[in-house]
Protein backbone atom coordinates (compact mmCIF):
# COMPACT_ATOMS: atom_id res chain seq x y z
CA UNK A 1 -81.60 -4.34 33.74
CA UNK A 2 -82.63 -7.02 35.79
CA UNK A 3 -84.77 -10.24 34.59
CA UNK A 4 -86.52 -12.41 37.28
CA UNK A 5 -87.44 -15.82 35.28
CA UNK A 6 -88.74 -19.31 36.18
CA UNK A 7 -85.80 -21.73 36.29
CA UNK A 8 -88.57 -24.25 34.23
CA UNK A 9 -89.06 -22.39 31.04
CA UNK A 10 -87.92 -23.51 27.53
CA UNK A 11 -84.53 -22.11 26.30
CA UNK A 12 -83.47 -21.18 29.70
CA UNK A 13 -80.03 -22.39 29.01
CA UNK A 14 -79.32 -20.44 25.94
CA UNK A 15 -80.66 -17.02 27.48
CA UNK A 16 -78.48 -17.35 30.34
CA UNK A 17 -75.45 -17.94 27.88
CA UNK A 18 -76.68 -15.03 25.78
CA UNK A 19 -77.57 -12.29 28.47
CA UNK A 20 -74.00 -12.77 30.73
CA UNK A 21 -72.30 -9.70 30.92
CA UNK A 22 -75.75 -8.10 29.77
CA UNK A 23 -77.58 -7.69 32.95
CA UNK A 24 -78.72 -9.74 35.20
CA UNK A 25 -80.50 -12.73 35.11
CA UNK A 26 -81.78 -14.12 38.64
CA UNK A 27 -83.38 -17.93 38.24
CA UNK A 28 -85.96 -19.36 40.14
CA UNK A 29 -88.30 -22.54 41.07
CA UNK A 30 -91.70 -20.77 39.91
CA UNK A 31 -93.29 -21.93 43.62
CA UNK A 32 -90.36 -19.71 45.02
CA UNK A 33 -90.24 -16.25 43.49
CA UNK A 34 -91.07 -13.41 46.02
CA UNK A 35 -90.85 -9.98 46.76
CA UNK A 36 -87.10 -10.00 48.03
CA UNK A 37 -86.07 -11.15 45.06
CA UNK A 38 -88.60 -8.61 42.51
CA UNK A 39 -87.60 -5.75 44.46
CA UNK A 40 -85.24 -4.27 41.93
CA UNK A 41 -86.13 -6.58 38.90
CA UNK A 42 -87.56 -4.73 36.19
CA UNK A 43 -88.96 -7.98 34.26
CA UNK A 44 -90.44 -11.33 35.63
CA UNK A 45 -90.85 -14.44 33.72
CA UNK A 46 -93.33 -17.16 35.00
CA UNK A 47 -95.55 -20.00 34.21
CA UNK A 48 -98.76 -21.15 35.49
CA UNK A 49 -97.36 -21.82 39.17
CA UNK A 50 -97.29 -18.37 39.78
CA UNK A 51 -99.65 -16.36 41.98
CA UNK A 52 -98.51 -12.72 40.01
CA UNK A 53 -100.68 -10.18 41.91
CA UNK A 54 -100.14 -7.28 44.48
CA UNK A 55 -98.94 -8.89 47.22
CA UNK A 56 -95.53 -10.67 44.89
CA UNK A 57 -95.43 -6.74 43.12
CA UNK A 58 -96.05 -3.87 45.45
CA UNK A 59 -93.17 -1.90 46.33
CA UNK A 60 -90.90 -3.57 43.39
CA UNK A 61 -89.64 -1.71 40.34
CA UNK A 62 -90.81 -5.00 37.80
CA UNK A 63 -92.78 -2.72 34.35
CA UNK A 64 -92.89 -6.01 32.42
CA UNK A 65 -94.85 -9.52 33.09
CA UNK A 66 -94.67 -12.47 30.83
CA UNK A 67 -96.37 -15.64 31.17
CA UNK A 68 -95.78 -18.79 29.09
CA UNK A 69 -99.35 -19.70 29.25
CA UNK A 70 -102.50 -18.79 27.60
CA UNK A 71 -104.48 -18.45 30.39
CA UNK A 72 -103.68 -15.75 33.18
CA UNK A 73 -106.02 -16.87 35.85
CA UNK A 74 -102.91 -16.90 37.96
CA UNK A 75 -102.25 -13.43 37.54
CA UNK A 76 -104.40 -10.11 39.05
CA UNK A 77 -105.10 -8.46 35.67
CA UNK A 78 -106.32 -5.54 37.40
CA UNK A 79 -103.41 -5.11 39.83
CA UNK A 80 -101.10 -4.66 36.77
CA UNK A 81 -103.28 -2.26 34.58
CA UNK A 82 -103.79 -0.07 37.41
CA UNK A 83 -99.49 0.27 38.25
CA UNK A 84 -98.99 0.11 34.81
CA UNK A 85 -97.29 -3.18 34.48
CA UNK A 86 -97.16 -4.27 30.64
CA UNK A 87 -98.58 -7.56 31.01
CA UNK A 88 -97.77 -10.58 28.01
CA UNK A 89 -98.87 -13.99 27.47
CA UNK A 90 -98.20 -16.35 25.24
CA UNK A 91 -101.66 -17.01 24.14
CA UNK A 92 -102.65 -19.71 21.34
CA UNK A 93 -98.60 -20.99 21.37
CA UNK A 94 -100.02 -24.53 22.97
CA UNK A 95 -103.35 -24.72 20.96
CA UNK A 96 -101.64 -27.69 18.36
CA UNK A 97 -100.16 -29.43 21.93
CA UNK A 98 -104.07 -29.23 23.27
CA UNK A 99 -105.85 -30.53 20.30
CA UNK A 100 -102.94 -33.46 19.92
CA UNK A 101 -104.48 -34.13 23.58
CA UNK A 102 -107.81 -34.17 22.35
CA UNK A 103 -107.48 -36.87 19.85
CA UNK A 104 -105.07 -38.86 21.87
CA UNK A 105 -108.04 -38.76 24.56
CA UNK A 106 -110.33 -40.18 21.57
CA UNK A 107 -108.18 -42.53 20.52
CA UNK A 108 -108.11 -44.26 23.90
CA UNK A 109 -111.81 -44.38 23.78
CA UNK A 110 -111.60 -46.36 20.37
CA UNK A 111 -108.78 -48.45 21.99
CA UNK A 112 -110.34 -48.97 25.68
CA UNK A 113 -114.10 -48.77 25.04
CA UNK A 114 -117.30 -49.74 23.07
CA UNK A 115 -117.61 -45.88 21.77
CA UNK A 116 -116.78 -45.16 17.95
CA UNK A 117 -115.78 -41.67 18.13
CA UNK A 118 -115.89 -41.87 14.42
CA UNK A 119 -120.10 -40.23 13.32
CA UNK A 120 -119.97 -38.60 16.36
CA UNK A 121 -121.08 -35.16 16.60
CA UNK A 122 -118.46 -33.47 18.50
CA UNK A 123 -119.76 -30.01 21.47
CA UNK A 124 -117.12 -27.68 21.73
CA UNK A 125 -117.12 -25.38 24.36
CA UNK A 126 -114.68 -22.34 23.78
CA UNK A 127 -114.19 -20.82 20.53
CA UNK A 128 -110.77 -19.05 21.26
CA UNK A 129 -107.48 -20.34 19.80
CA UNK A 130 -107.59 -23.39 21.43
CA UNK A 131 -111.29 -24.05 20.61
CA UNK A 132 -111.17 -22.84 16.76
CA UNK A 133 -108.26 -24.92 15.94
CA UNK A 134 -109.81 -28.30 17.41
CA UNK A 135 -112.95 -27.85 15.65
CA UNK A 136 -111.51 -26.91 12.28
CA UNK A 137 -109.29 -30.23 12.80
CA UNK A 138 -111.73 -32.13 13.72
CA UNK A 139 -114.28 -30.98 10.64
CA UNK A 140 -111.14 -31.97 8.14
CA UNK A 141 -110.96 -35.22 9.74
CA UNK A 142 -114.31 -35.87 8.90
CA UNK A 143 -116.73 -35.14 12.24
CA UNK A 144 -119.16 -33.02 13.29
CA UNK A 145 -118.97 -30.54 15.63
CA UNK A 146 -121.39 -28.10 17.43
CA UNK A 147 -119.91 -24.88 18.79
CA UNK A 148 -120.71 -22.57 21.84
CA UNK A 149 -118.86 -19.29 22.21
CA UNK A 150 -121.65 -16.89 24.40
CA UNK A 151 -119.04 -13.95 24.48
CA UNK A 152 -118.26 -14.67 20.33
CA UNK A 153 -122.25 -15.44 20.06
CA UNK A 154 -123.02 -12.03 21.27
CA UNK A 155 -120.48 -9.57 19.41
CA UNK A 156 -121.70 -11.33 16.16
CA UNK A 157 -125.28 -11.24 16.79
CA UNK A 158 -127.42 -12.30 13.90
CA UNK A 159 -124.42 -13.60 12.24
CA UNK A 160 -123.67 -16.24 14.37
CA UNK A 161 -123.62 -19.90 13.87
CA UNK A 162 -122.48 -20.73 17.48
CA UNK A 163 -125.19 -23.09 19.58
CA UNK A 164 -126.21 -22.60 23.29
CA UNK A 165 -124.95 -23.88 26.11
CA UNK A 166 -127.15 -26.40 25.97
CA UNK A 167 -127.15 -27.45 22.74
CA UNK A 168 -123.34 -28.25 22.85
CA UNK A 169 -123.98 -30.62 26.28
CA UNK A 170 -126.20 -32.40 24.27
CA UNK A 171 -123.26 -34.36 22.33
CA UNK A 172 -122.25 -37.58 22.63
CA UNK A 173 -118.79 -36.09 23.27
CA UNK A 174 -117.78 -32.41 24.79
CA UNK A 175 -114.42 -31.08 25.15
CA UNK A 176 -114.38 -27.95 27.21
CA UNK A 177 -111.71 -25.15 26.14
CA UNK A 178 -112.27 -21.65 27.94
CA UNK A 179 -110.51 -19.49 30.21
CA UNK A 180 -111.32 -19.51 34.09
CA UNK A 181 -113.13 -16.61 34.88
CA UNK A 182 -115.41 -15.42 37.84
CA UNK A 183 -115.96 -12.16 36.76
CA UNK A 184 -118.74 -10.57 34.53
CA UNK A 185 -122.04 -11.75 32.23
CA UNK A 186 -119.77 -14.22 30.96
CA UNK A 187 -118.18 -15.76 33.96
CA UNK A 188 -116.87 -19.26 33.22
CA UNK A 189 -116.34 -20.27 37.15
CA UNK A 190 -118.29 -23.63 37.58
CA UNK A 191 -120.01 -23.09 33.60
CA UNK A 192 -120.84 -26.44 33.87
CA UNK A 193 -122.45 -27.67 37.33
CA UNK A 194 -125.21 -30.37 38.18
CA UNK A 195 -127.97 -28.94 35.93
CA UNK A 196 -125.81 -28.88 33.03
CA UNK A 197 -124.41 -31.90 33.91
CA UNK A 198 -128.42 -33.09 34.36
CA UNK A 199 -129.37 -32.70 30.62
CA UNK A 200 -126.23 -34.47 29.25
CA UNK A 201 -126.73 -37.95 28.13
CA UNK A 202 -126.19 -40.69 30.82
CA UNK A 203 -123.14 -42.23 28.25
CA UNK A 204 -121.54 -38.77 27.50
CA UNK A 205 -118.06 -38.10 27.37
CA UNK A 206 -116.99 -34.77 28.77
CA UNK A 207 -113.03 -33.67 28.30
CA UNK A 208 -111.48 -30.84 30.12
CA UNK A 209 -108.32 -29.35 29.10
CA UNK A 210 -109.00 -25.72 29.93
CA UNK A 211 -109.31 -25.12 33.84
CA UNK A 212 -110.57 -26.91 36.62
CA UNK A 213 -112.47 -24.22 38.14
CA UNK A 214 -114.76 -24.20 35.08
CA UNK A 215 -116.48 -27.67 36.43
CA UNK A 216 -118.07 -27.82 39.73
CA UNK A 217 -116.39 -30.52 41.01
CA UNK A 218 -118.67 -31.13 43.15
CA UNK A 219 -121.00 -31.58 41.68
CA UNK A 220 -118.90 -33.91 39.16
CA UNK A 221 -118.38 -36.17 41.49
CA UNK A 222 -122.12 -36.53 42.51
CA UNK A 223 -122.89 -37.39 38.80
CA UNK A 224 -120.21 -39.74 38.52
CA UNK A 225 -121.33 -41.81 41.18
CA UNK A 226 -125.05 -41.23 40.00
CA UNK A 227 -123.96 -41.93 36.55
CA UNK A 228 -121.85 -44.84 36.19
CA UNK A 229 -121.83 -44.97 32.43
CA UNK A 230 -120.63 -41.00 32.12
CA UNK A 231 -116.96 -40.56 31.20
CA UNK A 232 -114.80 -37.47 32.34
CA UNK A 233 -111.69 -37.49 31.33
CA UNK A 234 -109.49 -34.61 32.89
CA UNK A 235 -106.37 -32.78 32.27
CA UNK A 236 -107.29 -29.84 34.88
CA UNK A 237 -108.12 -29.86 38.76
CA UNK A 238 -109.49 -26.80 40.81
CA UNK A 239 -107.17 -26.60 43.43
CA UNK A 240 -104.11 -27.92 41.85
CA UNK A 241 -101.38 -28.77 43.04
CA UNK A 242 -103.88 -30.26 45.77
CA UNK A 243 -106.11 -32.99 43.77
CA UNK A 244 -109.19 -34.06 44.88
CA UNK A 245 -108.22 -37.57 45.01
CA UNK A 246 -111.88 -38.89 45.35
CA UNK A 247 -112.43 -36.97 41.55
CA UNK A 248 -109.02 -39.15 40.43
CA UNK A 249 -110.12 -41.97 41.37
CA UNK A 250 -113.84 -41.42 39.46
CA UNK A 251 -112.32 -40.20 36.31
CA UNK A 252 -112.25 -42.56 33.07
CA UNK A 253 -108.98 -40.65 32.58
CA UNK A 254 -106.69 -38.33 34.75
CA UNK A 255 -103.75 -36.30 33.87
CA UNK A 256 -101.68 -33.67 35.79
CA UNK A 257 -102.01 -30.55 33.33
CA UNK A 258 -100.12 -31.53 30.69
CA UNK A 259 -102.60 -31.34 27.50
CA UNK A 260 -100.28 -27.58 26.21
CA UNK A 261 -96.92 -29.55 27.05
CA UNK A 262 -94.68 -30.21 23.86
CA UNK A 263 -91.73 -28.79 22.72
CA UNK A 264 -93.10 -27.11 20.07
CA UNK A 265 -95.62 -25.06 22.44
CA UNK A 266 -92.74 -23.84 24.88
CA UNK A 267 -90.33 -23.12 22.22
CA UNK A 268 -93.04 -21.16 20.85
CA UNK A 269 -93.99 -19.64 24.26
CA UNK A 270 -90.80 -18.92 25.52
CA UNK A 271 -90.31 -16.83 21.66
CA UNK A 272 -92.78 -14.67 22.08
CA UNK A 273 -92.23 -13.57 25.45
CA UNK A 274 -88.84 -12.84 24.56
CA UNK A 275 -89.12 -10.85 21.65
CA UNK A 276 -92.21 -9.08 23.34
CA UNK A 277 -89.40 -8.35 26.81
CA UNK A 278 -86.78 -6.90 23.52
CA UNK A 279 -89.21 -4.62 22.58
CA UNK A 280 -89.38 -3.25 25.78
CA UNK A 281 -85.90 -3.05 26.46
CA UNK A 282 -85.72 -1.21 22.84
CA UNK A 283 -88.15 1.23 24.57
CA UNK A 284 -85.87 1.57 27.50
CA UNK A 285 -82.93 2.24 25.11
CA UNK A 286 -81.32 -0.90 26.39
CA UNK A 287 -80.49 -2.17 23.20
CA UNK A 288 -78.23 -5.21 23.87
CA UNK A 289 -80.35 -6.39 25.88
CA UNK A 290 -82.87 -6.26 23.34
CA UNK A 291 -80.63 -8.02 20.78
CA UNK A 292 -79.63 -10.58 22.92
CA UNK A 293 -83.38 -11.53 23.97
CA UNK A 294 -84.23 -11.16 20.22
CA UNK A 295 -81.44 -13.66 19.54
CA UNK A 296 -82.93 -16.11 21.90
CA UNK A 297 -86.57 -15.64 21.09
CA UNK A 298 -85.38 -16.65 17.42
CA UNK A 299 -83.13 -19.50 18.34
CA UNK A 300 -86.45 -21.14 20.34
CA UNK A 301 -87.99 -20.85 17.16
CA UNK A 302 -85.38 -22.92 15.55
CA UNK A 303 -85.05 -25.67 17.88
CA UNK A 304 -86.23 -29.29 16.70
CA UNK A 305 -86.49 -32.65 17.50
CA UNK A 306 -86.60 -36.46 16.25
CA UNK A 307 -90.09 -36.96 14.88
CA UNK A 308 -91.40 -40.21 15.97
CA UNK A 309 -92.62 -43.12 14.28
CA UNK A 310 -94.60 -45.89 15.60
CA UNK A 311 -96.11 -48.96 12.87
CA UNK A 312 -99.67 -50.10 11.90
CA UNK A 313 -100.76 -53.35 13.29
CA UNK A 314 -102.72 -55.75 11.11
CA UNK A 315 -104.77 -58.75 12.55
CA UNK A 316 -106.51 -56.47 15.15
CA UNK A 317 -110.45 -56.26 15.55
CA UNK A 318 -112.22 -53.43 14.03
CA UNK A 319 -112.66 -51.62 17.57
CA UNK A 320 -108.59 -51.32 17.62
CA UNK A 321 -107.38 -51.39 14.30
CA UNK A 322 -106.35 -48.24 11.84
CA UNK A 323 -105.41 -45.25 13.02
CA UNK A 324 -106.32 -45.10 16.42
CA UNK A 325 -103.72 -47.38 18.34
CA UNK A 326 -100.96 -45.66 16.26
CA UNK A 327 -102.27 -42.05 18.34
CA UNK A 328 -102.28 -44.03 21.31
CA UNK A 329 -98.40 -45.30 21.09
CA UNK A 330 -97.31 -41.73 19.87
CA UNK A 331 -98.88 -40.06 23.01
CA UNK A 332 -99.71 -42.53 25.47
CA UNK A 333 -102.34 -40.56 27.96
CA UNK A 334 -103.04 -43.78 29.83
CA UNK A 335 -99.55 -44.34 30.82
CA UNK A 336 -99.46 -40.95 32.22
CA UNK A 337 -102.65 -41.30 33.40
CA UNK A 338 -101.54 -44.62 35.33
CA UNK A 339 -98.18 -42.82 36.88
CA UNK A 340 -100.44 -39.56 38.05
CA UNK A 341 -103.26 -42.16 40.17
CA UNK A 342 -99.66 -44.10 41.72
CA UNK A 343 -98.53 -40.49 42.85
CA UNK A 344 -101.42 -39.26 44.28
CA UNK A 345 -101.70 -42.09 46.97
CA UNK A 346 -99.39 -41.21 49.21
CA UNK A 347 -100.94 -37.57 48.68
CA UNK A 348 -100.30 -35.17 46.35
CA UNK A 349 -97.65 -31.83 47.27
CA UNK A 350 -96.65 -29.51 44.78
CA UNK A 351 -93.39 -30.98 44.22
CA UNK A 352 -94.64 -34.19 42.63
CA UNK A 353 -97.27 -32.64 41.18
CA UNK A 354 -94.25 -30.35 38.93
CA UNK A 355 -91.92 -33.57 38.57
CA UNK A 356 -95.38 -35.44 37.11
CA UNK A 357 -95.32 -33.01 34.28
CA UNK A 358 -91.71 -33.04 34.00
CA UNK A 359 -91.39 -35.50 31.15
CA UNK A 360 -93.91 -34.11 29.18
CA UNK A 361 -91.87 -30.94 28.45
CA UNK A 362 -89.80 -33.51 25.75
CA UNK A 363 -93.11 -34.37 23.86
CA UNK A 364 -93.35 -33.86 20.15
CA UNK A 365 -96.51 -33.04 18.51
CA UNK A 366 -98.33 -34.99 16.80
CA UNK A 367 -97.31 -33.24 13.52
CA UNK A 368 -93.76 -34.53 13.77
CA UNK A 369 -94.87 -37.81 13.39
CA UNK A 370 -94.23 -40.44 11.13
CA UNK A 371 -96.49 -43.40 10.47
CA UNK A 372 -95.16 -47.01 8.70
CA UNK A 373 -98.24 -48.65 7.20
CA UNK A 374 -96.72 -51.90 6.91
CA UNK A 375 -99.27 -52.47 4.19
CA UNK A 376 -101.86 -51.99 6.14
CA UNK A 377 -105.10 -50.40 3.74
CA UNK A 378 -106.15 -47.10 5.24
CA UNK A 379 -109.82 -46.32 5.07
CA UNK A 380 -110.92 -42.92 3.65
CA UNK A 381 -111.94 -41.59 6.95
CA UNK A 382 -108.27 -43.03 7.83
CA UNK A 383 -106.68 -40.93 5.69
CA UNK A 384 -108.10 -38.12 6.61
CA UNK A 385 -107.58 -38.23 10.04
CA UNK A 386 -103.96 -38.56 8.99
CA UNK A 387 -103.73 -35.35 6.85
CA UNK A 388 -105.84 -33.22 9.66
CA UNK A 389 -103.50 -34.72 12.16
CA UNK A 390 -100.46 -33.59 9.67
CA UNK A 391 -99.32 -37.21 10.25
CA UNK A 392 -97.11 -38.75 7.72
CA UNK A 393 -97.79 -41.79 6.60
CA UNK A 394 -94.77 -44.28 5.57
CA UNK A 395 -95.64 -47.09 3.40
């Protein structure tokens, strides 16, 4: 059996140690896998970077696709049901790793700007794992949120509690969290364009973590400049690797898709493809090749690191005090906001684009985390924010 695999995902190490004298294992850059090399692979492992479709498949003997992503916008869904290619993804492992993003991007507006996220009713667009878990933290941290899901809205009918479009835009603060799609009633392809972006308040925050394509960008930029007070703060870009730098350079906050990087969510990733590609094997009757991916998928699963701990700072005005700078210095989104803008001015090409993300891959969640109080009283709302966050606090 031969596995194609990109050289960049989790664990890569150990399965190459594990699967020698197995079968073969053929790594590659994800920008770099073609057809010469899937021509008598049976399995291909990729991330986001690659274009899976007919034109990397036909003619090869690959039966088995995993992505370590959630979304599969990269990959020709159709293609692969109709030659029968079992097709995996590694939905909801990075949800934790996108809401940590979330409330790192709302700590930075406590830290940087007039807005108290704190009262704030909270739009979330995208009910799916991603979506669910953010507003279910952010309701035990104490806000309130307002929740659009049209495909969720219309399987429940009468039952449902999610709001319109609309009604979601219409928050102070929106965080965007659904899969790019162009196809069908529920298309997500430019969702939100310049009459959504019309009826949003002139000082509304909009954060998107899901896909570029799901903004007109466009049309962003045109209500940027028309809207000076309007915050976008962006994790995702529509043509990525290939920024529009003019959209950079309007953002309140710019970051080269790295909202699902931690450890936890590739170790987590990386498990499930794996045991998913033993199953297969099992199928095949290739059983030690299914025990040695099984073996990897659970070692992933046991891999750890140092949880970090960063101190309370007393003395500070209300607007930067608490909890808030503490998020800040445990994932720093302006600092990789700042080394994103200095690589895109000498243009952006997929190979800084990958090495911008690079260091993210070593990011702990925010539920390793350690806080030292330093006697520092913790509000109520404080606290909660803490235990939603799964901080610890040290005294």
């Amino acid at each position: 059996m031969k596995i194609v695999a990109d050289s960049g995902l989790f664990g890569i190490e150990e399965l190459v140690a594990q699967l020698e004298g197995v079968c073969e294992l053929q790594l590659l850059s994800g920008r770099d896998i073609s057809p010469v090399q899937l021509r008598d692979a049976e399995a291909l492992l990729v991330r986001s970077i690659t274009p899976v479709n007919g034109a990397l498949l036909e003619g090869t003997q690959v039966r088995f696709v995993g992505t370590a992503t959630s979304g599969v916008n990269h990959i020709d869904t159709v293609f692969l049901g109709r030659a029968g290619i079992k097709l995996v993804d590694a939905k909801g492992a990075n949800a934790a790793a996108v809401v940590d993003y979330v409330f790192a991007a709302l700590a930075l507006l406590a830290c940087e700007t007039a807005l108290e996220p704190e009262g704030k009713t909270i739009g979330i667009v995208g009910h799916g794992c991603v979506g669910s878990l953010l507003d279910q933290t952010l309701q035990a941290a104490g806000f309130v949120t307002a929740c659009c899901d049209d495909p969720l809205a219309a399987q429940l009918g009468s039952e449902s509690s999610f709001v319109d479009l609309a009604t979601a835009l219409a928050c102070p603060i929106v965080c965007v969290h659904v899969p790019l799609s162009g196809l069908g009633e529920f298309a997500t392809r430019n969702l939100i364009g310049r009459e959504e972006l019309s009826h949003m308040a002139e000082n509304a925050v909009l954060i998107n973590p899901s896909r570029g394509g799901v903004v007109d960008e466009q049309a962003l930029k045109h209500h940027l400049q028309s809207s000076p007070r309007f915050i976008y703060a962006a994790d995702v870009w529509r043509d990525e690797p290939d920024v529009d730098a003019e959209l950079v350079g309007a953002s309140w906050l710019a970051t080269p898709h790295i909202a699902g990087y931690s450890v936890q969510a590739k170790q987590t990733a990386t498990s499930v493809l794996l045991a998913e590609l033993s199953r297969f094997a099992c199928a095949a009757e290739k059983f030690e090749v299914a025990a040695a991916l099984n073996s990897v998928a659970e070692h992933c699963l046991s891999c750890t690191g140092e949880a970090r701990e960063v101190s309370l700072e007393s003395g500070m005005d209300s607007n930067r005090g608490g909890l808030w700078p503490a998020i800040v210095r445990l994932l720093d989104l302006r600092a990789v906001d700042k080394s994103f803008r200095r690589a895109l001015r000498g243009g952006m090409t997929a190979e800084k684009f990958d090495r911008q993300r690079q260091p993210l891959l070593k990011r702990q969640q925010l539920s390793l985390a350690r806080v030292a109080t330093n006697g520092v009283a913790l509000s109520q709302s404080e606290r909660e924010l803490a235990a939603a966050l799964q901080l610890t606090l040290k005294a």
